[in-house]
N, C-alpha and C. Protein backbone atom coordinates (compact mmCIF):
# COMPACT_ATOMS: atom_id res chain seq x y z
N UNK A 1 -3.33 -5.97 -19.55
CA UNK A 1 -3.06 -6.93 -18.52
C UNK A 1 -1.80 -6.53 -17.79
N UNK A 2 -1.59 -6.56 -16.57
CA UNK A 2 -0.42 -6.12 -15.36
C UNK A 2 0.68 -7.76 -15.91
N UNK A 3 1.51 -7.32 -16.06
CA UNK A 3 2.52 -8.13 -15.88
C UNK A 3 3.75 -7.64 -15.50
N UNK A 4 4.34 -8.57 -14.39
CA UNK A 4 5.66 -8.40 -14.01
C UNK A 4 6.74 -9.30 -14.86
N UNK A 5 7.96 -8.85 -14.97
CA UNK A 5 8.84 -9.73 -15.53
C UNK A 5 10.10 -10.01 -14.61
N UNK A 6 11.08 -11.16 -14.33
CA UNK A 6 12.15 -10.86 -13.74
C UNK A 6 13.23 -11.68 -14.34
N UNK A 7 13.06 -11.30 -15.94
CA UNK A 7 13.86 -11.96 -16.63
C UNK A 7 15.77 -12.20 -16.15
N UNK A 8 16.26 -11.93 -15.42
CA UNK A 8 17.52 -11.91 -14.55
C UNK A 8 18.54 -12.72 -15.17
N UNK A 9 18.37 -13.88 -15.84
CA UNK A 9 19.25 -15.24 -15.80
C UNK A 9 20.54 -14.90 -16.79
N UNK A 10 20.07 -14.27 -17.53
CA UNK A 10 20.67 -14.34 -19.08
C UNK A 10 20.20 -14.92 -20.13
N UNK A 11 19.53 -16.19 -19.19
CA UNK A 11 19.63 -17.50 -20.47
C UNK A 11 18.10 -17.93 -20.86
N UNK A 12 17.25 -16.93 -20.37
CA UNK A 12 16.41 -16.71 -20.85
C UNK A 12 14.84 -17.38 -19.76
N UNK A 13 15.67 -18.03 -19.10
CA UNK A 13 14.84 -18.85 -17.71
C UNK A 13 14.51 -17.61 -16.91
N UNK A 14 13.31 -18.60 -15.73
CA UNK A 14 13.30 -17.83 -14.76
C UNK A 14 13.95 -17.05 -13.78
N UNK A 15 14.10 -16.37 -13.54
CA UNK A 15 15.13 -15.68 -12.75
C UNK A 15 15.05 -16.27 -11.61
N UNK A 16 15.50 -15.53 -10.33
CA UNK A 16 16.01 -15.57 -9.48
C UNK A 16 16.63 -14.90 -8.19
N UNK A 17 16.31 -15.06 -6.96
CA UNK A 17 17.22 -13.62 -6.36
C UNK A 17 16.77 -13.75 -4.86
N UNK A 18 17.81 -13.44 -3.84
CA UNK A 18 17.21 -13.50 -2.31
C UNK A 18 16.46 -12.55 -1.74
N UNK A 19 16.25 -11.80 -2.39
CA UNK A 19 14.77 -10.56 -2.43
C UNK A 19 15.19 -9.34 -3.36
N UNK A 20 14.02 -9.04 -3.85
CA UNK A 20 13.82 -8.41 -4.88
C UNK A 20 12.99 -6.89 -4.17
N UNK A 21 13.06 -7.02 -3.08
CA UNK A 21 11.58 -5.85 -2.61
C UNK A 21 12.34 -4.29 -2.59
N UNK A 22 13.71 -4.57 -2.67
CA UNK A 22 14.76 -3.49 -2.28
C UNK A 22 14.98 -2.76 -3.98
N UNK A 23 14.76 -3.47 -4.64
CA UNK A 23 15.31 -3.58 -6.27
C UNK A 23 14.36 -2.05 -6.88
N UNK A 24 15.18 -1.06 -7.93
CA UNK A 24 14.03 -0.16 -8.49
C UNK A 24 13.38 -0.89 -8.86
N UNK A 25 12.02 -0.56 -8.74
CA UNK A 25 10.69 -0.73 -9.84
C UNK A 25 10.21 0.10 -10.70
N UNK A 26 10.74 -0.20 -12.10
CA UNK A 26 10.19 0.88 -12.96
C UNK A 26 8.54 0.27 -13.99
N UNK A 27 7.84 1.33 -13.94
CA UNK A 27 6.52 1.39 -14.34
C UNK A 27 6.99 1.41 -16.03
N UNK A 28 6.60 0.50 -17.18
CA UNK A 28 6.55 0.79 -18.32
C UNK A 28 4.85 0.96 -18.95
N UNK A 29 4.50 2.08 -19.63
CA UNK A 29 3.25 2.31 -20.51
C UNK A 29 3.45 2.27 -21.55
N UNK A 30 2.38 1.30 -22.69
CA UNK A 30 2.70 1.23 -24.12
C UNK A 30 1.34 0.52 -23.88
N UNK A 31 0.59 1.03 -24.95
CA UNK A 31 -0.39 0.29 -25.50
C UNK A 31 0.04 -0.89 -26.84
N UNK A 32 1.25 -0.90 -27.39
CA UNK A 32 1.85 -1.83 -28.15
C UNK A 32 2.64 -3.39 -26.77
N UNK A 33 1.89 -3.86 -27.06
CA UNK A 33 2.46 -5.00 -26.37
C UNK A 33 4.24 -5.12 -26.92
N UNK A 34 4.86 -5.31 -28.05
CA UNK A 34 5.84 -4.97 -28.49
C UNK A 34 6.53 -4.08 -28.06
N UNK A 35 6.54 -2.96 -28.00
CA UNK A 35 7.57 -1.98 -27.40
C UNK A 35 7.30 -2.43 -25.90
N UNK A 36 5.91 -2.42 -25.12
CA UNK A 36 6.25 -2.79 -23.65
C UNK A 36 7.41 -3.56 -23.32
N UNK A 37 6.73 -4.70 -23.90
CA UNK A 37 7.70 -5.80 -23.59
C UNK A 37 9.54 -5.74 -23.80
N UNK A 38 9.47 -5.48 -24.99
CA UNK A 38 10.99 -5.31 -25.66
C UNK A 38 11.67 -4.23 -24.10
N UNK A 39 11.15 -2.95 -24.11
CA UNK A 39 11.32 -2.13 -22.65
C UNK A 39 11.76 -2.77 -21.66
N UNK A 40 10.90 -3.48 -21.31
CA UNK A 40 10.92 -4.41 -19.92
C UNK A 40 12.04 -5.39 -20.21
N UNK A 41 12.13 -6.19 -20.91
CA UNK A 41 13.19 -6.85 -21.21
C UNK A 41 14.73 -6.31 -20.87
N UNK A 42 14.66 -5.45 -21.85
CA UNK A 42 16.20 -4.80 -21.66
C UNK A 42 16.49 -4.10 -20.15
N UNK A 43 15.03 -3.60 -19.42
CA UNK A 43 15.41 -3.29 -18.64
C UNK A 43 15.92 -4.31 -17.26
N UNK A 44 15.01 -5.72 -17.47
CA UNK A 44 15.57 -6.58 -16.67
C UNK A 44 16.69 -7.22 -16.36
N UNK A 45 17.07 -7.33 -17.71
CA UNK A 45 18.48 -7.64 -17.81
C UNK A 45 19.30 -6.99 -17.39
N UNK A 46 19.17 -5.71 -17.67
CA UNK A 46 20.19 -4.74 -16.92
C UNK A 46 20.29 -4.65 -15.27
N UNK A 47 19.64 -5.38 -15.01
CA UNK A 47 19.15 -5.70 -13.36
C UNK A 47 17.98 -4.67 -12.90
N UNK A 48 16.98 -4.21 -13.42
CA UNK A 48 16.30 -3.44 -12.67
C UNK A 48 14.99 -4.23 -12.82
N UNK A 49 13.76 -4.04 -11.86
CA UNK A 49 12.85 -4.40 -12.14
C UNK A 49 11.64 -3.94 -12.56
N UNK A 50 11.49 -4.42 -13.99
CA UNK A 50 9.87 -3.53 -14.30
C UNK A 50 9.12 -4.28 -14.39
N UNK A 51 7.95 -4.11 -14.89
CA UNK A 51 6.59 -4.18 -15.00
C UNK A 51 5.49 -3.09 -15.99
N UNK A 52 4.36 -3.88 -16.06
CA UNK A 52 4.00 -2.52 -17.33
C UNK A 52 2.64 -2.66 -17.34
N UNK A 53 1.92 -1.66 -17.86
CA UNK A 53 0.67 -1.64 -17.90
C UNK A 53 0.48 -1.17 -19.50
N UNK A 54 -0.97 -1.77 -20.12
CA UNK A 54 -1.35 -0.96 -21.06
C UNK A 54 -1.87 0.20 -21.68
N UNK A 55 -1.94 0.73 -20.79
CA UNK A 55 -3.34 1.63 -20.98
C UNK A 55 -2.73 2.96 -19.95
N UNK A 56 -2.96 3.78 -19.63
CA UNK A 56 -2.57 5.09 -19.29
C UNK A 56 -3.80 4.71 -17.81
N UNK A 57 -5.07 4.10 -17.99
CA UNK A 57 -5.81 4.26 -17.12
C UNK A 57 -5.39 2.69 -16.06
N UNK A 58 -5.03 2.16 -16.79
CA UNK A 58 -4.27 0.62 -15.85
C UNK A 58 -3.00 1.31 -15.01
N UNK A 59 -2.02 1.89 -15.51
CA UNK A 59 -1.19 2.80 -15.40
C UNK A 59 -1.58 3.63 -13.72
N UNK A 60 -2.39 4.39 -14.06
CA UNK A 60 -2.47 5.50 -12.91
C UNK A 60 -3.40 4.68 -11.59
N UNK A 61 -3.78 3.55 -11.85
CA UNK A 61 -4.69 2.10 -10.85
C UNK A 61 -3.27 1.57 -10.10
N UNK A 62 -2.09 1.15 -10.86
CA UNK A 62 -0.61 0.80 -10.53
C UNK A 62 -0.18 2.04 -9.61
N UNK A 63 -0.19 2.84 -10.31
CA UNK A 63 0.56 4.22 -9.65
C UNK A 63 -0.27 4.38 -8.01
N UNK A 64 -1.24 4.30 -7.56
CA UNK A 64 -1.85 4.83 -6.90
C UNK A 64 -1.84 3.83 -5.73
N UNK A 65 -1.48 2.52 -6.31
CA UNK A 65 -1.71 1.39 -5.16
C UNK A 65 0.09 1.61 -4.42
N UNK A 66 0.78 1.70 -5.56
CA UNK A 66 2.20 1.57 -5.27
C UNK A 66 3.03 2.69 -5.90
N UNK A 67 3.23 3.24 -5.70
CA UNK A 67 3.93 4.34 -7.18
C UNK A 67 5.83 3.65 -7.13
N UNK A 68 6.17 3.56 -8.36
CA UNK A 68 7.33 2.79 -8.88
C UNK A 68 8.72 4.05 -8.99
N UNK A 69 9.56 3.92 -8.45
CA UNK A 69 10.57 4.33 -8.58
C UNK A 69 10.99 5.16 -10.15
N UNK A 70 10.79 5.00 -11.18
CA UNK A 70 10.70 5.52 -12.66
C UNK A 70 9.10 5.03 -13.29
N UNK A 71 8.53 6.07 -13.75
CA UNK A 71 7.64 5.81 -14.76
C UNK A 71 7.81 5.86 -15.92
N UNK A 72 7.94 5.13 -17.16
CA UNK A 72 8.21 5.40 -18.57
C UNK A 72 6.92 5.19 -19.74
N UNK A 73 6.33 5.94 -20.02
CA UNK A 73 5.16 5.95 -20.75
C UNK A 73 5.29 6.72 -22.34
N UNK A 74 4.40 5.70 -22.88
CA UNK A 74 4.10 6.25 -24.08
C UNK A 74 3.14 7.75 -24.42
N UNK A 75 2.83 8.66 -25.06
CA UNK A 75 1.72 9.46 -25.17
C UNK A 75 0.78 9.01 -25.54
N UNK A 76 0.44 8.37 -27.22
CA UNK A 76 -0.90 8.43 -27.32
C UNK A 76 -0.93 6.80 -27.42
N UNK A 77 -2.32 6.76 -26.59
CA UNK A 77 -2.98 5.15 -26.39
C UNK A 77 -4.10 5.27 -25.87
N UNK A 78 -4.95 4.22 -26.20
CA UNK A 78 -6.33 4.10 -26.12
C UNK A 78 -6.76 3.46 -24.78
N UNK A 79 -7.59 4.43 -23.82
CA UNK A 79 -8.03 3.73 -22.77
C UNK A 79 -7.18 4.44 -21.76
N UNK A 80 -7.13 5.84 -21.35
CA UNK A 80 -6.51 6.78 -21.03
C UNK A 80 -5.15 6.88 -21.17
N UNK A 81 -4.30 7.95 -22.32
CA UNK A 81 -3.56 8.18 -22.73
C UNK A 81 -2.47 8.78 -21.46
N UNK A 82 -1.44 9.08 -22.08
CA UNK A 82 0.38 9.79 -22.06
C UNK A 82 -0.08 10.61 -21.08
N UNK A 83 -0.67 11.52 -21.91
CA UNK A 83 -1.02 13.04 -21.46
C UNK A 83 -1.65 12.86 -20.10
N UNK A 84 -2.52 12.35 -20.02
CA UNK A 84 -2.95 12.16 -19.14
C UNK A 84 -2.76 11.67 -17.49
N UNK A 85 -2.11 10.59 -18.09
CA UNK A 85 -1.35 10.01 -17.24
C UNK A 85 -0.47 10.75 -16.39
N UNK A 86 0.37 11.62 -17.50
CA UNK A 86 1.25 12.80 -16.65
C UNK A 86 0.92 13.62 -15.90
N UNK A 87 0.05 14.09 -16.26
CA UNK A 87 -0.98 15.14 -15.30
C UNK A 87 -1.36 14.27 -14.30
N UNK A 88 -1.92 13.71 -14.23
CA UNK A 88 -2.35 12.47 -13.18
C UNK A 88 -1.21 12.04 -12.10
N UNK A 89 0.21 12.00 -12.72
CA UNK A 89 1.18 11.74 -11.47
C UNK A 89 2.09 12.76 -11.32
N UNK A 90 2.26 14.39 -12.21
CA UNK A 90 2.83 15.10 -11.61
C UNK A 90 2.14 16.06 -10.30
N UNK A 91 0.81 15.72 -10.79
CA UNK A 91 -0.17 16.23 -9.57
C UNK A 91 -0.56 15.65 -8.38
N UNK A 92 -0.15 14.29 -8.49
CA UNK A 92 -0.32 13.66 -7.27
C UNK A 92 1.26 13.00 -6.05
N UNK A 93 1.74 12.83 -7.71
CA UNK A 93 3.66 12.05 -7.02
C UNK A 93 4.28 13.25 -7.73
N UNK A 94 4.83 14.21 -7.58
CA UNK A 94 5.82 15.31 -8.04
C UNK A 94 7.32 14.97 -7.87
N UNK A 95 7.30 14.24 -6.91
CA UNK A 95 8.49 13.68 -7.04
C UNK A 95 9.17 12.63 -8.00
N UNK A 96 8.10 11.76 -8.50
CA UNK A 96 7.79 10.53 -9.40
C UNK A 96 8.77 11.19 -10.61
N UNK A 97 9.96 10.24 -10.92
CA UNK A 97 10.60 10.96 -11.80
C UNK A 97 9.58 10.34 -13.06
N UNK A 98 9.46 11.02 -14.34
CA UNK A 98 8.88 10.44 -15.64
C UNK A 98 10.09 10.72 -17.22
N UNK A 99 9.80 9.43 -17.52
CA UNK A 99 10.12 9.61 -19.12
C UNK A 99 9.28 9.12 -20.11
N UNK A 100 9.48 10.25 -20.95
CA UNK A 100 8.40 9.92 -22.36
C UNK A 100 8.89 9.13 -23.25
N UNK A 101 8.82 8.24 -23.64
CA UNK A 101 9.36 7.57 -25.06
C UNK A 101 7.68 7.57 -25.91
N UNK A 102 7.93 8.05 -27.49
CA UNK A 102 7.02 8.40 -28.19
C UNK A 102 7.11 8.44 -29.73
N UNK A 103 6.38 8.07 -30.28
CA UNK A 103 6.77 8.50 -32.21
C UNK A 103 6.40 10.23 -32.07
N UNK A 104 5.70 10.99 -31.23
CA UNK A 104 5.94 12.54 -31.51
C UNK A 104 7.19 12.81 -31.22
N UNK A 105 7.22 14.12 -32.07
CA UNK A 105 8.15 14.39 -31.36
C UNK A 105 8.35 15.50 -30.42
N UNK A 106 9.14 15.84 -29.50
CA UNK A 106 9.22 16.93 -28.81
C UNK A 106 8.43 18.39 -28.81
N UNK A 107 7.62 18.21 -28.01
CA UNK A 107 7.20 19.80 -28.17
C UNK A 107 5.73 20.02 -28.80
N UNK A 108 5.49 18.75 -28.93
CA UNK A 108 3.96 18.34 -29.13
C UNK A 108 3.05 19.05 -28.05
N UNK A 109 3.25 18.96 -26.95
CA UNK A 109 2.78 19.32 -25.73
C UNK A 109 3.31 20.04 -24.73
N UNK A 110 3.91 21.08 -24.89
CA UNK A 110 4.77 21.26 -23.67
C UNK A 110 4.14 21.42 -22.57
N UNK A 111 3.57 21.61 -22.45
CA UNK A 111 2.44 22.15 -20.88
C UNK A 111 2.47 21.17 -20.27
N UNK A 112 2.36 19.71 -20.72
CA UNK A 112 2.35 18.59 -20.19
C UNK A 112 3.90 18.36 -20.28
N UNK A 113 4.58 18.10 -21.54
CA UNK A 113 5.97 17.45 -21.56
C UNK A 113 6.74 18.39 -20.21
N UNK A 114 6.78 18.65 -19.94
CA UNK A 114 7.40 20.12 -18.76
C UNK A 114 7.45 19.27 -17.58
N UNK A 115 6.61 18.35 -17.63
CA UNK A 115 6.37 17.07 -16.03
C UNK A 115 7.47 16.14 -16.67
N UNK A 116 7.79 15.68 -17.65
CA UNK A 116 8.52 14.85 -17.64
C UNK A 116 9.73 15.10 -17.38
N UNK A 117 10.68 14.46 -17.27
CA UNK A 117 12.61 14.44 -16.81
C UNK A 117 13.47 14.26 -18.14
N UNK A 118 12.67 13.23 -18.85
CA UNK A 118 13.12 12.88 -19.79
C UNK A 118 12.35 12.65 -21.11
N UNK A 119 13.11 12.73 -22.67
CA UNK A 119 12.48 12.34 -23.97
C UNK A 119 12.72 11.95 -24.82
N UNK A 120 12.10 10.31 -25.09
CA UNK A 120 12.91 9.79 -26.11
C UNK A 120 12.25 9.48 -27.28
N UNK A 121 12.51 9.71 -28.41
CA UNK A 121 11.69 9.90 -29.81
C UNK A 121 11.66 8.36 -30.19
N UNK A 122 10.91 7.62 -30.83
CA UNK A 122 10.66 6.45 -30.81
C UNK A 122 11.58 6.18 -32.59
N UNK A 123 12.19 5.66 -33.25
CA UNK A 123 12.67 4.16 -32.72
C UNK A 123 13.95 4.87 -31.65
N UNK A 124 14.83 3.98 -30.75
CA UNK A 124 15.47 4.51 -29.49
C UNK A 124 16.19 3.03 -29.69
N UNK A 125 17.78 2.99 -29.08
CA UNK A 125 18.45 2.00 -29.30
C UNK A 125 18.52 1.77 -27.73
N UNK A 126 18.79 0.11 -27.30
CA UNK A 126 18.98 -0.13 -25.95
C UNK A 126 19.70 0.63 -25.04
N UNK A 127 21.12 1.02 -25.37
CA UNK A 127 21.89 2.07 -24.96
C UNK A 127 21.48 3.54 -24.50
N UNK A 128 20.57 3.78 -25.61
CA UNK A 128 20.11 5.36 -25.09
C UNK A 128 18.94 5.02 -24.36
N UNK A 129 18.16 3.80 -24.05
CA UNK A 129 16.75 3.79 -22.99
C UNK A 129 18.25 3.96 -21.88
N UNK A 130 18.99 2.54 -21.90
CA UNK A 130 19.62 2.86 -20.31
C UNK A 130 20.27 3.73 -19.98
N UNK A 131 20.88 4.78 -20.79
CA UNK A 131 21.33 5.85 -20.07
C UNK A 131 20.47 7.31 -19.96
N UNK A 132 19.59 6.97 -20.05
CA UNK A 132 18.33 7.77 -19.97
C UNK A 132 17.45 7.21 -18.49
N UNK A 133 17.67 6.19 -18.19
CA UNK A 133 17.06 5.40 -17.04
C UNK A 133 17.95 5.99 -15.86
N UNK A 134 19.50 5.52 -16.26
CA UNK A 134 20.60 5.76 -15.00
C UNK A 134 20.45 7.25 -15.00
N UNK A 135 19.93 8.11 -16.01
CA UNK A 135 20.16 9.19 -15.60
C UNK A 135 18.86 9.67 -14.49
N UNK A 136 18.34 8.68 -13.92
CA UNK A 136 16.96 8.84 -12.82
C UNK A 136 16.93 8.11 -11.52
N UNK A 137 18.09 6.22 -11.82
CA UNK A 137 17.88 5.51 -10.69
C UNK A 137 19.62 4.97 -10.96
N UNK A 138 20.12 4.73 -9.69
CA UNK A 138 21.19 4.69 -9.29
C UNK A 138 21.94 3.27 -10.39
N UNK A 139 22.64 3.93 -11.34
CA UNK A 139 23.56 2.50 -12.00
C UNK A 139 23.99 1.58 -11.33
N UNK A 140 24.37 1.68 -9.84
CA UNK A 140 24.71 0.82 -9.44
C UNK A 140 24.01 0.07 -8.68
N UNK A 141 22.58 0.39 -8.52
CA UNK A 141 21.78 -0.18 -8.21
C UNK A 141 21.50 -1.45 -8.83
N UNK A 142 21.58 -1.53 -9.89
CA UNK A 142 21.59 -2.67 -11.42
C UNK A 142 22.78 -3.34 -11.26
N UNK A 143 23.60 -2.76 -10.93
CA UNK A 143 24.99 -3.64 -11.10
C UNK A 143 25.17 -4.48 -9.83
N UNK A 144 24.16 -3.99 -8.60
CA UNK A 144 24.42 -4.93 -7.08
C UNK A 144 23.47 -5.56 -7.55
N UNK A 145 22.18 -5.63 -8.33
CA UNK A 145 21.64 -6.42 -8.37
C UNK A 145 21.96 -7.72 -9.37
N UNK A 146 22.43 -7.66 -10.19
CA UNK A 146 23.37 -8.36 -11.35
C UNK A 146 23.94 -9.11 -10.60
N UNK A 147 24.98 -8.32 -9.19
CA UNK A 147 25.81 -9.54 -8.92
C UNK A 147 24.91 -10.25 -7.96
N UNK A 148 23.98 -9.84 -7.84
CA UNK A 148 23.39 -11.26 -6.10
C UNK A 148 22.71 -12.23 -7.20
N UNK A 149 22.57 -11.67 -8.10
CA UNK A 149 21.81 -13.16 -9.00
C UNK A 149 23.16 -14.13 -9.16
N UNK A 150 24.45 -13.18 -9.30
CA UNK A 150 25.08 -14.66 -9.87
C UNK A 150 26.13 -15.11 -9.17
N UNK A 151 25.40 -14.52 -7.57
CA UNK A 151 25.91 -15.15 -6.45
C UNK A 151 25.02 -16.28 -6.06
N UNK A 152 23.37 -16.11 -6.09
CA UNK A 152 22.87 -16.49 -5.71
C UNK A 152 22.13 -18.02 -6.23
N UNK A 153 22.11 -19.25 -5.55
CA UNK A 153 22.09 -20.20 -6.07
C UNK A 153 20.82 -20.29 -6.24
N UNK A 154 20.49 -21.10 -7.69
CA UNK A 154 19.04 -21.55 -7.99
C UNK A 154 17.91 -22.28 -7.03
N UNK A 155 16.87 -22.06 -6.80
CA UNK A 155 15.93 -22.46 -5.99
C UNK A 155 16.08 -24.22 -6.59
N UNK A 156 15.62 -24.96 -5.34
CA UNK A 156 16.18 -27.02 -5.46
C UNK A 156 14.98 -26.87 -5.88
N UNK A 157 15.04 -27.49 -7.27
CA UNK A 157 13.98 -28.77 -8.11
C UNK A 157 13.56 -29.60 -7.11
């Protein structure tokens, strides 16, 4: 299932914001609803905006309508995989930066891993996803967006 998140607040509410259309959009893949989510989370908070798909083949349906500023995908999952996927957007978006987060480890694939930018061996602490992220989309991109939320006043009940 496609879900967006714009967890923003802190406090665990709906977010908030005087447009969001300017904001990165990063693509998360995990066939574990758990790691998606947890992903997306940390990444919202940090001010960026993701979204995620399950499946490698939901994934490249996303990519094709819109392609997202960072893609971060898992390798293996059911219902077109990692691998795939990569091939699928270094051949079509080459520019599309990608990172792998994965329980393989490195070097499983290189023919394919060679498209990605980045690789992170699965379990991965919040700290090393985000400086693995900033090392693709502008830190301070997150940090202007941080502050217009807590400039910006809540929509009237």
């Amino acid at each position: 299932m496609i879900s967006e998140t714009n967890i923003m607040t802190g406090g665990g509410g709906a977010g908030f914001a005087a447009s969001e259309d300017d904001w990165p959009r990063i693509l998360v893949v995990d066939d574990s609803p758990t790691m998606r989510n947890m992903i997306m989370l940390v990444l919202s908070y940090s001010g960026y905006r993701a979204f995620g798909a399950s499946s490698g083949d939901e994934a490249r349906a996303l990519v094709a309508i819109d392609p997202p500023a960072l893609l971060i995908t898992d390798l293996n999952m059911t219902s077109g995989d990692g691998w795939e996927l990569i091939a699928f957007c270094s051949a079509r978006y080459p520019q599309l930066p990608i990172l792998i987060v994965s329980g393989l480890p490195p070097g499983t694939r290189p023919e394919i891993e060679c498209y990605a930018r980045g690789y992170l061996t699965k379990p991965f602490g919040n700290r090393t996803l985000l400086a693995e992220v900033a090392r693709f989309l502008p830190a301070d991109a997150a940090i202007s967006n941080i502050r217009r939320l807590s400039t910006t006043p809540p929509p009237a009940r």
